[in-house]
PDB file of N, CA and C in Angstrom:
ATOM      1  N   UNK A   1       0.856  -1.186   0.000  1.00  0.00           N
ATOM      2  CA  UNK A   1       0.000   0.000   0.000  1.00  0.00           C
ATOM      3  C   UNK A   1       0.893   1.238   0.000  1.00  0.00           C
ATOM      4  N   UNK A   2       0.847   2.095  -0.986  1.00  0.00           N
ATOM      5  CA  UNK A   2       1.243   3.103  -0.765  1.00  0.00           C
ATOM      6  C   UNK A   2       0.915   4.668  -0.106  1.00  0.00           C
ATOM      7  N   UNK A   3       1.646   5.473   0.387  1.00  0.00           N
ATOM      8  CA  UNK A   3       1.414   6.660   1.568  1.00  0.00           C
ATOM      9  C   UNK A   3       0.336   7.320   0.911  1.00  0.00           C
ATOM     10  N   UNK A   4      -0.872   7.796   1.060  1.00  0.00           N
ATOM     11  CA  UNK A   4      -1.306   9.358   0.119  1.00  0.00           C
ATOM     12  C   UNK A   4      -0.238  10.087  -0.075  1.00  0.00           C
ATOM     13  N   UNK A   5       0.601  10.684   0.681  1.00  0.00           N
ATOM     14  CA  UNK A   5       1.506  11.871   0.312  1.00  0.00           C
ATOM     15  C   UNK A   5       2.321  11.329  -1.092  1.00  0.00           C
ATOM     16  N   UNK A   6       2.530  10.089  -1.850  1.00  0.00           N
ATOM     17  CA  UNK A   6       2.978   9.851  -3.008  1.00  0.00           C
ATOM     18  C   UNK A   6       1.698   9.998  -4.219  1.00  0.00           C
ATOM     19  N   UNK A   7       0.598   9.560  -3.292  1.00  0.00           N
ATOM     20  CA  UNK A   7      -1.071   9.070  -4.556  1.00  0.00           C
ATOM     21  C   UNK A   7      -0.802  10.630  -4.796  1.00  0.00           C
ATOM     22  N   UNK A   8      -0.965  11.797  -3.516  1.00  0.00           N
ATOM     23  CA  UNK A   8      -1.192  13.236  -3.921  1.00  0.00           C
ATOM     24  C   UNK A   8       0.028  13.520  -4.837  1.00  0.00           C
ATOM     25  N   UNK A   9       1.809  13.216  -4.302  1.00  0.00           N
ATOM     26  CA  UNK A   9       2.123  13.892  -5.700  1.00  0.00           C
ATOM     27  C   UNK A   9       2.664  13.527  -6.832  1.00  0.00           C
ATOM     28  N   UNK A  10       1.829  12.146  -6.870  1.00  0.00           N
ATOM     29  CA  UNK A  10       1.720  11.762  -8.773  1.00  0.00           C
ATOM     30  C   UNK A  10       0.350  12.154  -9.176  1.00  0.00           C
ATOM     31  N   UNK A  11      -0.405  12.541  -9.005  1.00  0.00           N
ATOM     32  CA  UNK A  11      -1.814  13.341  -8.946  1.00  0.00           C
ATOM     33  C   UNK A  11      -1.476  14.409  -9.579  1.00  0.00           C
ATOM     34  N   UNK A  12      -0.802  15.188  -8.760  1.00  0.00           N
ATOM     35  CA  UNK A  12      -0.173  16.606  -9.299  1.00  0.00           C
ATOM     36  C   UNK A  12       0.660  16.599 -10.907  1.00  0.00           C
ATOM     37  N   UNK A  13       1.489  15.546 -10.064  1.00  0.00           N
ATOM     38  CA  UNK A  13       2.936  15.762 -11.468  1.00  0.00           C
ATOM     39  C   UNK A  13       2.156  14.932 -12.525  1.00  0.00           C
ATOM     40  N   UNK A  14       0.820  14.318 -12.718  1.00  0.00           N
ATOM     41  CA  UNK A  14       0.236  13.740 -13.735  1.00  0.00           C
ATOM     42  C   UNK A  14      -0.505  14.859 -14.318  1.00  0.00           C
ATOM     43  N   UNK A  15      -1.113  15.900 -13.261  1.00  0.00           N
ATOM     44  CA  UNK A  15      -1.621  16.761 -13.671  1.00  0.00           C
ATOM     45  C   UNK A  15      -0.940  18.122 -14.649  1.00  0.00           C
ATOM     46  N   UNK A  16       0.131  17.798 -14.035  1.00  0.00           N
ATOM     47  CA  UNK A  16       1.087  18.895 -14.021  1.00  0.00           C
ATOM     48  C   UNK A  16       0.880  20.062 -13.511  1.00  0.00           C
ATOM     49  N   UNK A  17       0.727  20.013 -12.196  1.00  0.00           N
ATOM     50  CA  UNK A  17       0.056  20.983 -11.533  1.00  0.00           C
ATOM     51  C   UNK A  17       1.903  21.216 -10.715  1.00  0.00           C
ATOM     52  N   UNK A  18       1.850  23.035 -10.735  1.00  0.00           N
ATOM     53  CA  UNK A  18       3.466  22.936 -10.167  1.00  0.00           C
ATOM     54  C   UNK A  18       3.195  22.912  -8.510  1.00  0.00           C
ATOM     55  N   UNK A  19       3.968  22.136  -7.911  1.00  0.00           N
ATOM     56  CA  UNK A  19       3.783  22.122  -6.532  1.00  0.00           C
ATOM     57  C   UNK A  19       5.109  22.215  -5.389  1.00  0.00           C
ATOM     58  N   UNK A  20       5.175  22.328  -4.195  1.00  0.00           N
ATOM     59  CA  UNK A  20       5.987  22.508  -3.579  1.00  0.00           C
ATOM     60  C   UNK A  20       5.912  21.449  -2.351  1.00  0.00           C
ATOM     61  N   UNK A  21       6.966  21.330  -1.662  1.00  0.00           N
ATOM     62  CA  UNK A  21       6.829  20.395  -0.256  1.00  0.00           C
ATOM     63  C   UNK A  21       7.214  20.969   1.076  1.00  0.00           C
ATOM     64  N   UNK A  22       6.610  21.677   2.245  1.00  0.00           N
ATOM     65  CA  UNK A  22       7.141  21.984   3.059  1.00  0.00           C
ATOM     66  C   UNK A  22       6.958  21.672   4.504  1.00  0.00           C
ATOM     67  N   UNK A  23       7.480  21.377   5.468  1.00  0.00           N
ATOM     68  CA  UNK A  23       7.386  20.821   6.784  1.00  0.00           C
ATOM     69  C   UNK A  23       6.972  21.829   7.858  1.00  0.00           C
ATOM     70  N   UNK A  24       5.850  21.911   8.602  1.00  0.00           N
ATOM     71  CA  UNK A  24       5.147  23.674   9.752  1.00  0.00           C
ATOM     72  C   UNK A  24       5.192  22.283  10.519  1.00  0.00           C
ATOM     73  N   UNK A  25       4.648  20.944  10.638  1.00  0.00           N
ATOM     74  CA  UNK A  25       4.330  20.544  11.656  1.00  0.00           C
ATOM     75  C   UNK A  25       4.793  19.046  12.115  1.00  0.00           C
ATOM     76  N   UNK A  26       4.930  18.150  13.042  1.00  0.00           N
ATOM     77  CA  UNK A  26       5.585  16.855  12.807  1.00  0.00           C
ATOM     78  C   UNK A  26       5.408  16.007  12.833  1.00  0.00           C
ATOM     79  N   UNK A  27       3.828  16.244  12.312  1.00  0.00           N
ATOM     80  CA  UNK A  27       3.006  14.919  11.946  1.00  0.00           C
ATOM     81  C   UNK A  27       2.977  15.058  10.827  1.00  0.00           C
ATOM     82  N   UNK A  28       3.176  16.169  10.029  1.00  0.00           N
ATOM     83  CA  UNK A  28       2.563  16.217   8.629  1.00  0.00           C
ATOM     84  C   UNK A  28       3.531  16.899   7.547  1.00  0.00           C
ATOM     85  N   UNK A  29       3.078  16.775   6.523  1.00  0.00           N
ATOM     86  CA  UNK A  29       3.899  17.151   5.029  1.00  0.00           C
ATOM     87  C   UNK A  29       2.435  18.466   4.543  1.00  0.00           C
ATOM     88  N   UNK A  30       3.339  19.268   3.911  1.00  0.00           N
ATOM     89  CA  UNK A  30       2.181  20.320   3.229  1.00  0.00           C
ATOM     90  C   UNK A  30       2.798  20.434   1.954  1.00  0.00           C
ATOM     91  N   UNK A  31       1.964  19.908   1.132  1.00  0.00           N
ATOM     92  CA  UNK A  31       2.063  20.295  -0.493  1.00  0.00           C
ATOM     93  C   UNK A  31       1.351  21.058  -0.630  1.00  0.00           C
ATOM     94  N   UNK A  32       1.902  22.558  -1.064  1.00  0.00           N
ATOM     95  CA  UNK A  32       1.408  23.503  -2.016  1.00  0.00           C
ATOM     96  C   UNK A  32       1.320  23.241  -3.117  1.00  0.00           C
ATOM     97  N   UNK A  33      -0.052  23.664  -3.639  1.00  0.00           N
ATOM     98  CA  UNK A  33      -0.245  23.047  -5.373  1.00  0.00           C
ATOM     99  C   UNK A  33      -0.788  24.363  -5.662  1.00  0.00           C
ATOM    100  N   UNK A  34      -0.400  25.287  -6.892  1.00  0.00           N
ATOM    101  CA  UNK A  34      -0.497  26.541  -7.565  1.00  0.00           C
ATOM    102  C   UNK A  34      -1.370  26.795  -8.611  1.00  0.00           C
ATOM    103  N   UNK A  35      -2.106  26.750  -8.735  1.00  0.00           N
ATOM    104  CA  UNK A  35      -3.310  26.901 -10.032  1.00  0.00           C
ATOM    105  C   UNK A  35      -3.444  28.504 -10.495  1.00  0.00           C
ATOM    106  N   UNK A  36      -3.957  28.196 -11.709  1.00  0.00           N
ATOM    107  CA  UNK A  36      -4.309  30.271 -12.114  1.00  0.00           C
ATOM    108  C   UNK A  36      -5.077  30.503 -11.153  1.00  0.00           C
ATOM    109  N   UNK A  37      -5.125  31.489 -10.703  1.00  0.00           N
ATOM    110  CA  UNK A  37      -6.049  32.286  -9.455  1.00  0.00           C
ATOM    111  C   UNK A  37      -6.530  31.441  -8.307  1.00  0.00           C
ATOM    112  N   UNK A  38      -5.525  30.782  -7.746  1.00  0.00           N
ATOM    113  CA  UNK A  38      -5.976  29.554  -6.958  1.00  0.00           C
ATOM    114  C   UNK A  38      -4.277  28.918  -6.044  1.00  0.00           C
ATOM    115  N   UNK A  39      -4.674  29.429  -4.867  1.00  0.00           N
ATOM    116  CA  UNK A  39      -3.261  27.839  -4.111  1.00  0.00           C
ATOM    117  C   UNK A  39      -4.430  27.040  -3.296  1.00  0.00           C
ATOM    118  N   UNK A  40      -3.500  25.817  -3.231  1.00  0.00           N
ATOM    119  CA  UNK A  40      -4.103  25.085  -2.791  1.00  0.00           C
ATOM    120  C   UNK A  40      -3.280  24.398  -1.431  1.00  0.00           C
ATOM    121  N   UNK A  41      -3.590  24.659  -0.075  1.00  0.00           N
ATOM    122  CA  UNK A  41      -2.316  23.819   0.934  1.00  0.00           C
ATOM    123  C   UNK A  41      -3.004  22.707   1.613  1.00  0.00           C
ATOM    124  N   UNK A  42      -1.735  21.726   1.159  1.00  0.00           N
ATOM    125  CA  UNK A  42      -2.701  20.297   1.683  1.00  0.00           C
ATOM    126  C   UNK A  42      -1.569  19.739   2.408  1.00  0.00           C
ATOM    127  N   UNK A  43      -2.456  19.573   3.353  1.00  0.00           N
ATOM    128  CA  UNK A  43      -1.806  18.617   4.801  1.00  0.00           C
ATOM    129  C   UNK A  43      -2.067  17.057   4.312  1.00  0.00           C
ATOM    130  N   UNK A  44      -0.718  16.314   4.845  1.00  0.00           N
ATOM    131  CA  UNK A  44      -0.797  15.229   4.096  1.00  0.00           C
ATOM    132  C   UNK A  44      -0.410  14.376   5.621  1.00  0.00           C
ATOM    133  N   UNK A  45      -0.739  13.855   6.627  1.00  0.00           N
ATOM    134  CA  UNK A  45      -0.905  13.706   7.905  1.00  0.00           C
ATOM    135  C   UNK A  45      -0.308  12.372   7.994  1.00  0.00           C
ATOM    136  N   UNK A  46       0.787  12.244   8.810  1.00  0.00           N
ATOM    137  CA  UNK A  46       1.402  10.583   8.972  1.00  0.00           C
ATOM    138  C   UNK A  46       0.744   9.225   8.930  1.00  0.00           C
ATOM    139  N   UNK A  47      -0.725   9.567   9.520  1.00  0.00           N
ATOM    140  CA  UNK A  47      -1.530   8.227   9.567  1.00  0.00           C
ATOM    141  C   UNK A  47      -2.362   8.374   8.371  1.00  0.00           C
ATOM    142  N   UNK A  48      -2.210   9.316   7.072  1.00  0.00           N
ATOM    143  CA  UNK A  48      -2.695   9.365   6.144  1.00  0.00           C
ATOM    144  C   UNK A  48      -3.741   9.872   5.880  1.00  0.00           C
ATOM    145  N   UNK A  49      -4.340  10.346   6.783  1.00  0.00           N
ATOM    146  CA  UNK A  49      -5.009  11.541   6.107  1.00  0.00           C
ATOM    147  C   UNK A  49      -5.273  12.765   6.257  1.00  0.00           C
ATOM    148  N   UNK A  50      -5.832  13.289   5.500  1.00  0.00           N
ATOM    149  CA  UNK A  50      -5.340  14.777   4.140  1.00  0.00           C
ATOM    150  C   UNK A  50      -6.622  15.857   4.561  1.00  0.00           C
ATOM    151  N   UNK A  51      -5.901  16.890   5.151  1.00  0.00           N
ATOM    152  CA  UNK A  51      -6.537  18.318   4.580  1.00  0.00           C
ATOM    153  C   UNK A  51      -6.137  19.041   4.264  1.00  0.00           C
ATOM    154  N   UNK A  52      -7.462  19.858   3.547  1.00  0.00           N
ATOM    155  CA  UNK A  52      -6.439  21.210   2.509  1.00  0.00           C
ATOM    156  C   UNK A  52      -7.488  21.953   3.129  1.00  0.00           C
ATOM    157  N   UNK A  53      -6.645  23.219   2.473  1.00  0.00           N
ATOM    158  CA  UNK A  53      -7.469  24.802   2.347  1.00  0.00           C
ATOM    159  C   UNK A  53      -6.909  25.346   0.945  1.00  0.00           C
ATOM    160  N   UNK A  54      -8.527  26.127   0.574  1.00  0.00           N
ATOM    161  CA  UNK A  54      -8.042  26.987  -0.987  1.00  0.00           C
ATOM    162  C   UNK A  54      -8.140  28.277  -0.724  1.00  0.00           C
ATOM    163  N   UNK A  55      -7.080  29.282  -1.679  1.00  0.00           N
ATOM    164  CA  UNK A  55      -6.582  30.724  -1.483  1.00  0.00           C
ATOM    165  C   UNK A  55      -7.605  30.914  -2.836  1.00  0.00           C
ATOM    166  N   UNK A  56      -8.304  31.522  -3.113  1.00  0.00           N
ATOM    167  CA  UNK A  56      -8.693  32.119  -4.229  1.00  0.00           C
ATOM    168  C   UNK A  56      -8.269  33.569  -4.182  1.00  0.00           C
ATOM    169  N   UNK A  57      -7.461  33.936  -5.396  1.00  0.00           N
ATOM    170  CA  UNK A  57      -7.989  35.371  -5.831  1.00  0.00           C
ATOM    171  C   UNK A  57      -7.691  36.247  -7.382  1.00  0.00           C
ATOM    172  N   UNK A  58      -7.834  37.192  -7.451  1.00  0.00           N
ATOM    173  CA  UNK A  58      -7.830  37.709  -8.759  1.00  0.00           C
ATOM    174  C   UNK A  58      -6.467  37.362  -9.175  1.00  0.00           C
ATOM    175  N   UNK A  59      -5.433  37.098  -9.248  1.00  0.00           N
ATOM    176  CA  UNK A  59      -4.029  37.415  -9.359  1.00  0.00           C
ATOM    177  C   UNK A  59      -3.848  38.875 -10.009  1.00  0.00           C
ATOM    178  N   UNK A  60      -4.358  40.030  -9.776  1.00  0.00           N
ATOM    179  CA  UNK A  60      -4.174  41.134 -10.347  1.00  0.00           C
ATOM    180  C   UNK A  60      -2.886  41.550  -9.960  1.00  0.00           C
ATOM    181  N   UNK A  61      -2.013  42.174 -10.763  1.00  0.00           N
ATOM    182  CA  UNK A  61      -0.390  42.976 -10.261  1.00  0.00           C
ATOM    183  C   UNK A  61      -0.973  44.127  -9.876  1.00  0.00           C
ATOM    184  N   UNK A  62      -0.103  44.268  -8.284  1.00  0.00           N
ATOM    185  CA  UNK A  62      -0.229  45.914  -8.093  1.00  0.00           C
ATOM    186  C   UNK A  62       0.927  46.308  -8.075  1.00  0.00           C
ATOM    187  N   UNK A  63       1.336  47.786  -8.132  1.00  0.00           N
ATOM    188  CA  UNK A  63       2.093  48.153  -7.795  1.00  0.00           C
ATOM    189  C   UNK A  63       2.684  49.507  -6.388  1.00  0.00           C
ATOM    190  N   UNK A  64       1.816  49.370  -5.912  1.00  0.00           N
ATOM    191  CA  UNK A  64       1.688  50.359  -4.909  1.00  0.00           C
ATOM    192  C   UNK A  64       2.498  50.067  -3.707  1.00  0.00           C
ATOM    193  N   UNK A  65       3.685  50.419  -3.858  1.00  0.00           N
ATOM    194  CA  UNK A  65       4.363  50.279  -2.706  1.00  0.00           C
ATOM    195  C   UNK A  65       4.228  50.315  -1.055  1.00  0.00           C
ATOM    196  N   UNK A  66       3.512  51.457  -0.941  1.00  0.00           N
ATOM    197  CA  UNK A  66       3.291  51.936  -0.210  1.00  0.00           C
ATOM    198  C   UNK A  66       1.745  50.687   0.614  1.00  0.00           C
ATOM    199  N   UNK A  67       0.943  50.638  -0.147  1.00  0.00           N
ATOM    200  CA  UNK A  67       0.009  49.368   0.160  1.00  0.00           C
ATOM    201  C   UNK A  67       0.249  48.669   0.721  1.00  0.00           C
ATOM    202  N   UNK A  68       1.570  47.834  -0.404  1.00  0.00           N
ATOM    203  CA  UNK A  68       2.374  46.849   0.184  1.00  0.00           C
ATOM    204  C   UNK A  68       2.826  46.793   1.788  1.00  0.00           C
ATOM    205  N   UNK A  69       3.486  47.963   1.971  1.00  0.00           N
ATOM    206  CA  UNK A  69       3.552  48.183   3.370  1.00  0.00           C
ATOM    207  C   UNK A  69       2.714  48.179   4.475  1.00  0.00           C
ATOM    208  N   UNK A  70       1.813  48.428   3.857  1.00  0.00           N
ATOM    209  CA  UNK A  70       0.794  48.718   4.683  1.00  0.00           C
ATOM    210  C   UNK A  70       0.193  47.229   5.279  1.00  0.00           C
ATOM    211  N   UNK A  71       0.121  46.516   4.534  1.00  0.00           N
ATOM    212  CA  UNK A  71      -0.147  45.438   4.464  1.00  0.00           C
ATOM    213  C   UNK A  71       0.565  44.637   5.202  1.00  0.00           C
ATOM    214  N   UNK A  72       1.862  44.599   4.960  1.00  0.00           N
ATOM    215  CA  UNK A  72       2.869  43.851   6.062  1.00  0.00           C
ATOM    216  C   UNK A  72       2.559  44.545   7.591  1.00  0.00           C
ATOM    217  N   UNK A  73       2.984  45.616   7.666  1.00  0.00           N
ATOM    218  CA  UNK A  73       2.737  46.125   9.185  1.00  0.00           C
ATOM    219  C   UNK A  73       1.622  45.880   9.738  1.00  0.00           C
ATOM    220  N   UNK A  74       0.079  45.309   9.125  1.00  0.00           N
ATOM    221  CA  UNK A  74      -1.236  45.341   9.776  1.00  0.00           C
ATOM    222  C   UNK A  74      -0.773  43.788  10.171  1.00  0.00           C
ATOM    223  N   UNK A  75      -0.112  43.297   9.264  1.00  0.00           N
ATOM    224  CA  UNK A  75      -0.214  41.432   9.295  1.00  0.00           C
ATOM    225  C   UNK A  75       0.839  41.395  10.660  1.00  0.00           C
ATOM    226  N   UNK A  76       1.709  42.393  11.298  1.00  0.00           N
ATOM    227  CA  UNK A  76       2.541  41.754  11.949  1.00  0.00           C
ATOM    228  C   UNK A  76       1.493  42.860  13.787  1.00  0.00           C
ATOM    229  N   UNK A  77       0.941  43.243  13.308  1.00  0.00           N
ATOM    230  CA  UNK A  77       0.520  43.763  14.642  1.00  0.00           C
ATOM    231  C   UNK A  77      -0.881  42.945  15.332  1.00  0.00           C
ATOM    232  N   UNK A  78      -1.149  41.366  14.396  1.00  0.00           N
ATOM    233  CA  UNK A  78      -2.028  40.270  14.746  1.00  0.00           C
ATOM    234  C   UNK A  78      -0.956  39.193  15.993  1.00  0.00           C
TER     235      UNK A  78
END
């Protein structure tokens, strides 16, 4: 029997969906999977099973620097 965390990323790389692998916790694996206007983060859990959450949004470019900032400093005073 094989892990989900392999079923999920031949899923992907069949899909060709571009994805990433990163470790927050130490039970679990998180594959980020990147779609047009869309991430997707999926917890892939040692005893095998899987949750995600989806990011939707416009992907619009801004350029407003100043926004930008704004934005970081509200996110770090949570």
């Amino acid at each position: 029997m094989t892990h989900e965390l392999y079923r999920v990323i031949r899923l992907l790389e069949r899909e060709r969906i571009h994805y990433r692998l990163d470790r927050h916790r130490d039970d679990s694996i998180m594959v980020t999977a990147t779609l047009v206007g869309e991430r997707i983060e999926i917890d892939v859990f040692e005893d095998g099973h899987i949750e995600y959450s989806r990011f939707r949004g416009s992907e619009d470019v801004e350029d407003d620097v100043a926004l930008l900032e704004a934005l970081f400093r509200e996110e770090g005073k949570e």
